[in-house]
C-alpha atoms as a PDB file:
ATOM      1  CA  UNK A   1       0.000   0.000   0.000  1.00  0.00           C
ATOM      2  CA  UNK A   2       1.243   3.491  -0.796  1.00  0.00           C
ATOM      3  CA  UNK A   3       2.317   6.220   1.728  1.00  0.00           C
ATOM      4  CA  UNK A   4      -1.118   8.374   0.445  1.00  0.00           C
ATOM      5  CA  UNK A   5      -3.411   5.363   0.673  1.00  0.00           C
ATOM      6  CA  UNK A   6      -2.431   4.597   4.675  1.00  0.00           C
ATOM      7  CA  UNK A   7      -2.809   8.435   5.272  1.00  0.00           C
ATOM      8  CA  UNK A   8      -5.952   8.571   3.724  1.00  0.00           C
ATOM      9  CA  UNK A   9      -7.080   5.036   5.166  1.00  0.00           C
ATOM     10  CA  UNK A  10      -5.930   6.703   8.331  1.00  0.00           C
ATOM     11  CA  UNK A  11      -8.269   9.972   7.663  1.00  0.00           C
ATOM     12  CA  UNK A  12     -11.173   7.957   6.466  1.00  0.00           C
ATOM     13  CA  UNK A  13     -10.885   6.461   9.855  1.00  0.00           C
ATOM     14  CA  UNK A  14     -11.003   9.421  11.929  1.00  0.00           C
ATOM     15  CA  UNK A  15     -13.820  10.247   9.378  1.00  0.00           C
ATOM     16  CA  UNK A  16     -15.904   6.771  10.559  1.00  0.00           C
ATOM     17  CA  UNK A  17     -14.872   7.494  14.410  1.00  0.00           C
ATOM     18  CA  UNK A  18     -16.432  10.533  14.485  1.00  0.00           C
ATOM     19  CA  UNK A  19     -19.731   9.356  12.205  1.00  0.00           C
ATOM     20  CA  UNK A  20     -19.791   6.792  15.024  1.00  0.00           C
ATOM     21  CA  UNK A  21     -20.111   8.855  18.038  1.00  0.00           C
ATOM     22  CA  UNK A  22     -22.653  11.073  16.504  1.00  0.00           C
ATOM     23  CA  UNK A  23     -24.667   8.368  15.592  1.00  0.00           C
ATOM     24  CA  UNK A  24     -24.549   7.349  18.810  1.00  0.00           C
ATOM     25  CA  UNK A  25     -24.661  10.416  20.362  1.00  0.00           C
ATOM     26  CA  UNK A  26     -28.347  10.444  17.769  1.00  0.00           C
ATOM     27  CA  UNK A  27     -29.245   7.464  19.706  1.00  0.00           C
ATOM     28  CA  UNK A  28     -29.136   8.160  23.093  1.00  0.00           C
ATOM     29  CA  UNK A  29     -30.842  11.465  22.737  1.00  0.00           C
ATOM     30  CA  UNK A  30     -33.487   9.875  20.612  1.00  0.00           C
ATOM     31  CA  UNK A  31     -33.931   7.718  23.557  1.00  0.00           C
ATOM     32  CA  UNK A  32     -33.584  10.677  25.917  1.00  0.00           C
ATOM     33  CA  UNK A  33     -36.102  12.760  24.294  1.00  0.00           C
ATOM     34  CA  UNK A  34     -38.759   9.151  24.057  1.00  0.00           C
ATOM     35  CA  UNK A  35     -38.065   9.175  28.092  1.00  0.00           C
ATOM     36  CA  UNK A  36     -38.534  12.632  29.008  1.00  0.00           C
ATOM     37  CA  UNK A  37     -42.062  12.982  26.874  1.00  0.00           C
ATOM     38  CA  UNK A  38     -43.142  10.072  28.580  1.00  0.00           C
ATOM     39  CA  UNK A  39     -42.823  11.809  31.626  1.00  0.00           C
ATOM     40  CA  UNK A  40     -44.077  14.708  30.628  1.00  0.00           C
ATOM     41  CA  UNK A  41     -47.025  12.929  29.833  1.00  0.00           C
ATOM     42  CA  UNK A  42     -47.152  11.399  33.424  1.00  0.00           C
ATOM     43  CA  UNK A  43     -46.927  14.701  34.889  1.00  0.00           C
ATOM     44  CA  UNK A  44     -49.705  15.953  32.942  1.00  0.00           C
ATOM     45  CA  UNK A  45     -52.018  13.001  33.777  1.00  0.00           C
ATOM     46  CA  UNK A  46     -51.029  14.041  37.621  1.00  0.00           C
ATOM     47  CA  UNK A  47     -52.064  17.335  37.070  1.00  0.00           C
ATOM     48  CA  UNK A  48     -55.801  16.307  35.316  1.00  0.00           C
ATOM     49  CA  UNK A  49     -56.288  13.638  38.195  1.00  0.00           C
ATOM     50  CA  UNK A  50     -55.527  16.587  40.895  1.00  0.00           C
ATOM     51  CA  UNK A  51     -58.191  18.476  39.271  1.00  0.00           C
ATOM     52  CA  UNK A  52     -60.737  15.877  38.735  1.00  0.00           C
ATOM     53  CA  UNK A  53     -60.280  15.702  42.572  1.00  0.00           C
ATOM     54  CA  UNK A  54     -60.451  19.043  43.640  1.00  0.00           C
ATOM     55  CA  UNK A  55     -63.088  18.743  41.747  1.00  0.00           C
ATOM     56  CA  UNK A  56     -64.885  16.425  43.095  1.00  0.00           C
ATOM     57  CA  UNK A  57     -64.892  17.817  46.205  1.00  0.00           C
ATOM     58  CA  UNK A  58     -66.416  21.443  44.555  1.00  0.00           C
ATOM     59  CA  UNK A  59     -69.229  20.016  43.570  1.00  0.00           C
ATOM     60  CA  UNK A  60     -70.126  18.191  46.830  1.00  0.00           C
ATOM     61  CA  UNK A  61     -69.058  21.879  48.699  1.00  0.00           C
ATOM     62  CA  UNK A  62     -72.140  23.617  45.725  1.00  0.00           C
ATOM     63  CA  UNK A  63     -74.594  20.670  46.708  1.00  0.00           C
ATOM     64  CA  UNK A  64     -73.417  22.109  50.552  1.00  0.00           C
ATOM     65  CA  UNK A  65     -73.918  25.457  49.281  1.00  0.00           C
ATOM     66  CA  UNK A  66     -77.359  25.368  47.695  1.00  0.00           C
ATOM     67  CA  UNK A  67     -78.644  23.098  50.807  1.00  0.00           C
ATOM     68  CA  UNK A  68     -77.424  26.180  52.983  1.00  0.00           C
ATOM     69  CA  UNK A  69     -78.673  28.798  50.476  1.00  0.00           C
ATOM     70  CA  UNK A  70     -82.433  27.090  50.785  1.00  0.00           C
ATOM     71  CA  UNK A  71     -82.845  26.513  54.607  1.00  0.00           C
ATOM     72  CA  UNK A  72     -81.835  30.663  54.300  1.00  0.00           C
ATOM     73  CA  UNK A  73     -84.139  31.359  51.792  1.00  0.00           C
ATOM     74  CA  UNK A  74     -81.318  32.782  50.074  1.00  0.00           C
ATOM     75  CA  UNK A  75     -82.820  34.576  46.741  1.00  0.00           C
ATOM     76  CA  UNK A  76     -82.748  33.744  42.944  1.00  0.00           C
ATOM     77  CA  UNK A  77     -79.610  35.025  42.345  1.00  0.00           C
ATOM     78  CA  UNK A  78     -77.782  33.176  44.592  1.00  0.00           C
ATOM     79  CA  UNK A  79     -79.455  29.747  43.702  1.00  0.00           C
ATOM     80  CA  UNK A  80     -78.248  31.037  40.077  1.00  0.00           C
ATOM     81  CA  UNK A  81     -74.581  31.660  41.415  1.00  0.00           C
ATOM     82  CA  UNK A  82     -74.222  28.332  42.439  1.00  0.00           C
ATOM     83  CA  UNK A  83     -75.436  26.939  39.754  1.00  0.00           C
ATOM     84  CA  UNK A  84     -72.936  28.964  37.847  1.00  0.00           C
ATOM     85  CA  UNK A  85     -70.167  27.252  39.690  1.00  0.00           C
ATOM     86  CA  UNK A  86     -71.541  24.048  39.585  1.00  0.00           C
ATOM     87  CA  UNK A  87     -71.715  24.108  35.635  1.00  0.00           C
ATOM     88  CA  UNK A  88     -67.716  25.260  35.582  1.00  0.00           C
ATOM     89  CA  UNK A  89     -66.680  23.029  38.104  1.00  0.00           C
ATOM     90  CA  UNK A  90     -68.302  19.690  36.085  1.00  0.00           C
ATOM     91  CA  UNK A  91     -67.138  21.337  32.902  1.00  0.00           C
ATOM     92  CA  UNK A  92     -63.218  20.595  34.296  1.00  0.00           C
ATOM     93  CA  UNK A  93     -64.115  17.789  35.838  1.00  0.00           C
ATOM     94  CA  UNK A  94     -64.865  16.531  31.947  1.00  0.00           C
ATOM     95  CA  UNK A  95     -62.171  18.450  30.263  1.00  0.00           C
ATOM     96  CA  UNK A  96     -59.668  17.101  33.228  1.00  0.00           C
ATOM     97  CA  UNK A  97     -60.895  13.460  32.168  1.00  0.00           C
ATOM     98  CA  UNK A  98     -60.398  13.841  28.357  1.00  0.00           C
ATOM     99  CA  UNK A  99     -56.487  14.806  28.862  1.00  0.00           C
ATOM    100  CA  UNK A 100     -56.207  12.161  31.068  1.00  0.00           C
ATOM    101  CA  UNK A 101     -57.985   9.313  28.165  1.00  0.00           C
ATOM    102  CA  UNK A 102     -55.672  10.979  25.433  1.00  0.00           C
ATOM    103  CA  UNK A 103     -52.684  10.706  27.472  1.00  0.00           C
ATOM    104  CA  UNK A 104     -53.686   6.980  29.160  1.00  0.00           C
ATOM    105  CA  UNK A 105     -50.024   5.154  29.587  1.00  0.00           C
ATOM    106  CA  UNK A 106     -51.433   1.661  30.711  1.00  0.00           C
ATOM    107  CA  UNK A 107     -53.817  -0.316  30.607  1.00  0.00           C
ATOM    108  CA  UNK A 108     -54.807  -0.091  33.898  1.00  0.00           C
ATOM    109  CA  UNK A 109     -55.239   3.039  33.817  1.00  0.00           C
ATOM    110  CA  UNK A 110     -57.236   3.130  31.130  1.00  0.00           C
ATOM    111  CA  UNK A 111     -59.682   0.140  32.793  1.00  0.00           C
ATOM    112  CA  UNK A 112     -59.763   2.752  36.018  1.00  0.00           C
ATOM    113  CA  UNK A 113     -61.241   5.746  33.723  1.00  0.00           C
ATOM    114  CA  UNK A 114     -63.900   3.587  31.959  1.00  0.00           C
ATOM    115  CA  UNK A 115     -65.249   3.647  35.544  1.00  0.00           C
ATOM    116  CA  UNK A 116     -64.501   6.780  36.331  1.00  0.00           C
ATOM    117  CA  UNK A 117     -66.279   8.216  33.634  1.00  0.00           C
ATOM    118  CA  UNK A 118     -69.615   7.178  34.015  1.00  0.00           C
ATOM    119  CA  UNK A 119     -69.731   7.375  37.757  1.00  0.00           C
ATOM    120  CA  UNK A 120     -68.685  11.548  37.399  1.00  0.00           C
ATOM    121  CA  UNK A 121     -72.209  11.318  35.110  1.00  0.00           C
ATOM    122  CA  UNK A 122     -73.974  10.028  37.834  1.00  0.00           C
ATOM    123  CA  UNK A 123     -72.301  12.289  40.419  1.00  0.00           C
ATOM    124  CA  UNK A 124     -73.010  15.591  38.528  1.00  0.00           C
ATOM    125  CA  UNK A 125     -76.627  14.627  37.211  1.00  0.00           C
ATOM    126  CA  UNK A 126     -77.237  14.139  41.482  1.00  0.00           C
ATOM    127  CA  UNK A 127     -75.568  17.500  41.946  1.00  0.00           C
ATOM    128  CA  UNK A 128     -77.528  19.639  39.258  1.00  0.00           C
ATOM    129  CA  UNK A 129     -80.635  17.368  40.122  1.00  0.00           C
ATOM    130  CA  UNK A 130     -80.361  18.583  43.732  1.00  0.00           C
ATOM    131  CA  UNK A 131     -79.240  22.223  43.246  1.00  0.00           C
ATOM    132  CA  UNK A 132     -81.663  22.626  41.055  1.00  0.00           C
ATOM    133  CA  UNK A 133     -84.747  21.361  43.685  1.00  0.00           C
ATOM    134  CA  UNK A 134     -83.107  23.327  46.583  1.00  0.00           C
ATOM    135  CA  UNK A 135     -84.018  26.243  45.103  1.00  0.00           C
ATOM    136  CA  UNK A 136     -87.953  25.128  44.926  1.00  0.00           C
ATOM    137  CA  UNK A 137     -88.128  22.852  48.053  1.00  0.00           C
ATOM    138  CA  UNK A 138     -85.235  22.630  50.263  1.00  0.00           C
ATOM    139  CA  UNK A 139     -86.918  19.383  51.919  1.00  0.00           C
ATOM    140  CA  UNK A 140     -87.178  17.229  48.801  1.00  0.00           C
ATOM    141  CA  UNK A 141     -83.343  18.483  48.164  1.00  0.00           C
ATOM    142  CA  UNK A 142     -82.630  17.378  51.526  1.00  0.00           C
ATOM    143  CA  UNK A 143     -84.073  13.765  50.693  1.00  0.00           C
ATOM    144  CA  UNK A 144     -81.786  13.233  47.622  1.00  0.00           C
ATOM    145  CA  UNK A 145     -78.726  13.995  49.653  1.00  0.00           C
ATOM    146  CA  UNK A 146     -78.233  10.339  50.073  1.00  0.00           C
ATOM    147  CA  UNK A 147     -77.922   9.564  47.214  1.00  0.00           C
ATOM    148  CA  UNK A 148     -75.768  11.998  46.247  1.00  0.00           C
ATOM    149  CA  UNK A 149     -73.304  10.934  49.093  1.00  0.00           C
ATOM    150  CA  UNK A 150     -73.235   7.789  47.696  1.00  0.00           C
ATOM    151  CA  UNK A 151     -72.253   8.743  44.255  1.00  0.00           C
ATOM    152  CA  UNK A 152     -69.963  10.924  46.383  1.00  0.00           C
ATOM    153  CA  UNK A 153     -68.309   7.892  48.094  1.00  0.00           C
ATOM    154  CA  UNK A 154     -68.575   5.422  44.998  1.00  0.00           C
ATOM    155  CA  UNK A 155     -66.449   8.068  43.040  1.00  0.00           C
ATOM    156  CA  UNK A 156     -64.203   9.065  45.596  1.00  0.00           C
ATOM    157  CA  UNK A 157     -62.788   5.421  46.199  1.00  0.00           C
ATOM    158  CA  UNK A 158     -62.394   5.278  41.870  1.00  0.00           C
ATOM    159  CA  UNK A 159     -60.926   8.163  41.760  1.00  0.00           C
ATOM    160  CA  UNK A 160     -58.193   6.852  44.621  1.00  0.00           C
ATOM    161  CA  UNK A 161     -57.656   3.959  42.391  1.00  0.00           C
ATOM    162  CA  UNK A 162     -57.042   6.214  39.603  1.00  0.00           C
ATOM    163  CA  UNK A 163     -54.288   8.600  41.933  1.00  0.00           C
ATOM    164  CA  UNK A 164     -52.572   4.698  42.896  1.00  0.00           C
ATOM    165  CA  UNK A 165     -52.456   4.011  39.174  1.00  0.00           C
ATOM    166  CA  UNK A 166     -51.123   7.210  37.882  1.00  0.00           C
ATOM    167  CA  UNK A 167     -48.114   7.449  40.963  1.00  0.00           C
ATOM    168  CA  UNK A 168     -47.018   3.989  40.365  1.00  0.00           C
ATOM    169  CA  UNK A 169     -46.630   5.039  36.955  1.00  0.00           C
ATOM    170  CA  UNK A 170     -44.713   8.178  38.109  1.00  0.00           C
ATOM    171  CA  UNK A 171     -42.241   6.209  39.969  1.00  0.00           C
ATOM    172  CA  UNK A 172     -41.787   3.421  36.914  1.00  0.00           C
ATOM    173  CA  UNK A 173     -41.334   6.199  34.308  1.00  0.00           C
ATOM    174  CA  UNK A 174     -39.113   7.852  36.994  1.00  0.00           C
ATOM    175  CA  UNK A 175     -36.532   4.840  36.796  1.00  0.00           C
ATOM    176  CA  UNK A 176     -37.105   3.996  33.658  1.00  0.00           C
ATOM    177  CA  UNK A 177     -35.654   7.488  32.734  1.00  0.00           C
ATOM    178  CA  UNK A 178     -32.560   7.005  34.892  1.00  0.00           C
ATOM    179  CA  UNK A 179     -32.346   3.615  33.434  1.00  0.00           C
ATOM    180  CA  UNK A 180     -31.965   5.106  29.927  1.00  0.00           C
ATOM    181  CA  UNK A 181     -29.824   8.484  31.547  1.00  0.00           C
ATOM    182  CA  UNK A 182     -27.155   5.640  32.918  1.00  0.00           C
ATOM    183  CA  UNK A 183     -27.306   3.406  29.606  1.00  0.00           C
ATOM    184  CA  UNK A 184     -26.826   6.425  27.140  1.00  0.00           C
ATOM    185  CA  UNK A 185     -23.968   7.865  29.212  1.00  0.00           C
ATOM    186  CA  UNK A 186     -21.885   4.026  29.786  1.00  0.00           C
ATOM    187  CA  UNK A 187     -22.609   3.711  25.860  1.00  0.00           C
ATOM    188  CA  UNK A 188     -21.387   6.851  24.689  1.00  0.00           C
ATOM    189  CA  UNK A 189     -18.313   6.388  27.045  1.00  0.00           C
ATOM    190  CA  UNK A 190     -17.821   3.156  25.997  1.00  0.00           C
ATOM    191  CA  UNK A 191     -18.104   3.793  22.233  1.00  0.00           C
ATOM    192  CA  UNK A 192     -15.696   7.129  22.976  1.00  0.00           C
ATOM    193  CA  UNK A 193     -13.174   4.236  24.559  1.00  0.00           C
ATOM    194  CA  UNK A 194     -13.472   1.691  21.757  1.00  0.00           C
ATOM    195  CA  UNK A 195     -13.250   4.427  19.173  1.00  0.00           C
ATOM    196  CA  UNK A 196     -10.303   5.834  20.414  1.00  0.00           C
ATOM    197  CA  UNK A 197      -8.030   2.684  21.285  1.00  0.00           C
ATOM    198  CA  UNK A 198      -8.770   1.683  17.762  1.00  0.00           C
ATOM    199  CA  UNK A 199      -7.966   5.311  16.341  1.00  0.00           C
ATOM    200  CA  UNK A 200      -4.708   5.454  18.679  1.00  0.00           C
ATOM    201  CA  UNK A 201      -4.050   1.136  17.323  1.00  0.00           C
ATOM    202  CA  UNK A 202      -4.488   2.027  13.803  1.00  0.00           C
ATOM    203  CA  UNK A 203      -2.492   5.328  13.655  1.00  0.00           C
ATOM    204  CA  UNK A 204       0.585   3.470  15.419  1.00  0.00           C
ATOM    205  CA  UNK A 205       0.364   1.018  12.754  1.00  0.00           C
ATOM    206  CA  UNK A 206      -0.031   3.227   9.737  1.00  0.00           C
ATOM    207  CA  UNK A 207       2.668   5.359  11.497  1.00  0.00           C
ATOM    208  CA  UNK A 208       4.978   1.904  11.741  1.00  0.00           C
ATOM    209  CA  UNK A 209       4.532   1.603   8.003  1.00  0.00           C
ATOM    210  CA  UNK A 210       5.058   4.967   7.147  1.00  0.00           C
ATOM    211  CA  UNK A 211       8.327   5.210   8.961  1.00  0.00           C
ATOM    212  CA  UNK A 212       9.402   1.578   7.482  1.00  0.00           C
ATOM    213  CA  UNK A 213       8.552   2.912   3.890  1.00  0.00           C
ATOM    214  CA  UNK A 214      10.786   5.849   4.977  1.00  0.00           C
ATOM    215  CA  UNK A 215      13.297   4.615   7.011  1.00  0.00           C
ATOM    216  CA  UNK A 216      13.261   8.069   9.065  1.00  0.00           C
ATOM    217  CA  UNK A 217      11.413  11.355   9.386  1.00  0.00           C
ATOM    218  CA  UNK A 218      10.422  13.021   6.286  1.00  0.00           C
ATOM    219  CA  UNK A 219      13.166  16.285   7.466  1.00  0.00           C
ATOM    220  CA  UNK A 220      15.682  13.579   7.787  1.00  0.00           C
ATOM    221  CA  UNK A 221      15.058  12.151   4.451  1.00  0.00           C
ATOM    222  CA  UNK A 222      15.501  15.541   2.823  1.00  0.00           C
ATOM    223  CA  UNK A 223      18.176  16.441   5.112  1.00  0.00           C
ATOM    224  CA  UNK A 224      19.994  13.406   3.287  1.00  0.00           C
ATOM    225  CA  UNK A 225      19.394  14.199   0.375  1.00  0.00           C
ATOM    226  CA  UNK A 226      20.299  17.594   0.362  1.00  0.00           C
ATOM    227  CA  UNK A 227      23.861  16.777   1.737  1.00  0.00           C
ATOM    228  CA  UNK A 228      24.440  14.020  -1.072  1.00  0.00           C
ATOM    229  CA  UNK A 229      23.255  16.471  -3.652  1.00  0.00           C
ATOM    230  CA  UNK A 230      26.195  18.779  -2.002  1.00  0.00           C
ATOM    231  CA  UNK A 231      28.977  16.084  -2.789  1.00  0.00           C
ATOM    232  CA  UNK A 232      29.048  15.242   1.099  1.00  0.00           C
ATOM    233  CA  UNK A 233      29.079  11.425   0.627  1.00  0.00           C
ATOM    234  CA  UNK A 234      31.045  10.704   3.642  1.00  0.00           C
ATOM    235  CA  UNK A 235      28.408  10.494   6.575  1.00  0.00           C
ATOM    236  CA  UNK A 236      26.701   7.141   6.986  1.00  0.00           C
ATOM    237  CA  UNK A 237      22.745   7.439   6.597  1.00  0.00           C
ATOM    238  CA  UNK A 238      21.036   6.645   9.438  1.00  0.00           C
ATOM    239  CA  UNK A 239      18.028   4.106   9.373  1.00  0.00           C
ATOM    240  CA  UNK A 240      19.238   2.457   6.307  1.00  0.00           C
ATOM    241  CA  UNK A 241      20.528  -0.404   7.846  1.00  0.00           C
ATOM    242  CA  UNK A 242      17.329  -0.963  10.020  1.00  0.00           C
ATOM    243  CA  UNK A 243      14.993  -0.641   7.295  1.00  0.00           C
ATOM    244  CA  UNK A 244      16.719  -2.029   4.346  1.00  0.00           C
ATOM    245  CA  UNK A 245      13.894  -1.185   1.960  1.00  0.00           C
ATOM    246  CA  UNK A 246      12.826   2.198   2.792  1.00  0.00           C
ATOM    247  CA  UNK A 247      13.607   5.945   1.156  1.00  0.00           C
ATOM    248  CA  UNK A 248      16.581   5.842   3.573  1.00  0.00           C
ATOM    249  CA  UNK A 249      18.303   2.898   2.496  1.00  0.00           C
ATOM    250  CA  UNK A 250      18.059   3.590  -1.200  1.00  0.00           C
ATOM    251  CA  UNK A 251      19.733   7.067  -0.908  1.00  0.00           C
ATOM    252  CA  UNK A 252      22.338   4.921   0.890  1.00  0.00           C
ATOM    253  CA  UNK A 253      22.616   2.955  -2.009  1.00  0.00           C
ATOM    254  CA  UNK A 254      22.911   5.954  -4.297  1.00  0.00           C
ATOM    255  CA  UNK A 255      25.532   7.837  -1.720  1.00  0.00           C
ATOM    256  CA  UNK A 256      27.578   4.679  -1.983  1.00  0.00           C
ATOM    257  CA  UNK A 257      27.455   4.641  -6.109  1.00  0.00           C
ATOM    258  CA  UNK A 258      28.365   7.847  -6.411  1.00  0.00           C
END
């Protein structure tokens, strides 16, 4: 092999090295990114269940409200400001639900909401239903509060099932992201190792090669040649003897024929 095809072996190796590591430097942020939008996503599903909660517990405090409101014979308008608050409050309760069915990471989870849903259908048609008849007869509101603690109950223990589903999840997605964090970081190392014992392997042996094709540095060679072009034939040149086929040893032939 020629002295410009092991430097530009060697080149086209540094060339590969470096394609290496970015590619898997590509990798492990691919993975990365995949990790931390997964727990983005379980952070957002904590947030919706935290407001599903809260709530859950507004609409039992307007039920409170409207009960209170009609053993005051509080007027219209406040009967119509708690039914203001009740509509808003079941309107996140819904909207809280739908991010948490787009975003559903398990199955489980997703088992846990089919419940959920229907029984916050039952829970707010009680709420309105009552509301609504506290502002005409404050004892047959009073009657239906039963039932409406039951939905109350029935939902509450769902939704608890829901909060135990969703911080398990935290806490898998949690290691699973300093699973990938520790894998990316020993791969990248270890490719950055490999690489470079091979880079540091290979350039020692194109460097062997180069030096037995020459038989000394480059200067030297010219240095050589130089003095036999001056008619100094009289110094011995070094490395000829040691590499008997190289640059070296044939201007040691030449000094000698001259």
């Amino acid at each position: 092999m020629k002295l410009k095809q092991r430097v530009l072996m060697l080149g086209a190796a540094g060339l590969a090295a470096a394609g290496t590591l970015g590619l898997v430097g590509w990798f492990g942020q691919t993975l990365l990114l995949d990790s931390t939008a997964r727990q983005a996503e379980a952070a957002k599903a904590v947030r919706a269940q935290m407001q599903v909660d809260m709530m859950h517990d507004a609409l039992h405090s307007d039920v409170l409200s409207a009960l209170l409101a009609a053993s005051n014979r509080a007027d219209a308008a406040r009967f119509a400001e708690i039914r203001n608050d009740l509509d808003e409050h079941i309107g996140i309760i819904r909207d809280s639900l739908t991010v948490l069915r787009s975003g559903a990471l398990d199955r489980d989870l997703k088992q846990n909401l089919d419940k959920v849903g229907p029984q916050v259908e039952a829970y707010a048609a009680e709420a309105i239903a009552i509301v609504d008849l506290a502002a005409q007869d404050a004892r047959a509101a009073n009657e239906r509060l039963a039932e409406f603690q039951k939905a109350f109950g029935t939902l509450e223990g769902t939704l608890s099932d829901v909060g135990d589903v969703i911080e398990a999840l935290i806490a898998a997605q949690g290691a699973a992201g300093e699973a990938v964090g520790r894998t990316v970081t020993l791969t990248q190392f270890g490719s950055l190792a490999v690489l470079a014992a091979l880079l540091a392997w290979l350039s020692l042996v194109v460097t062997r090669r180069i030096m037995a094709q020459l038989g000394a540095d480059p200067s030297d060679a010219v240095s050589v040649a130089d003095r036999i072009a001056g008619g100094a034939l009289d110094q011995p040149v070094e490395g000829a003897a040691t590499h008997p086929g190289s640059v070296m040893a044939s201007l040691s032939r030449m000094q000698q024929e001259l």
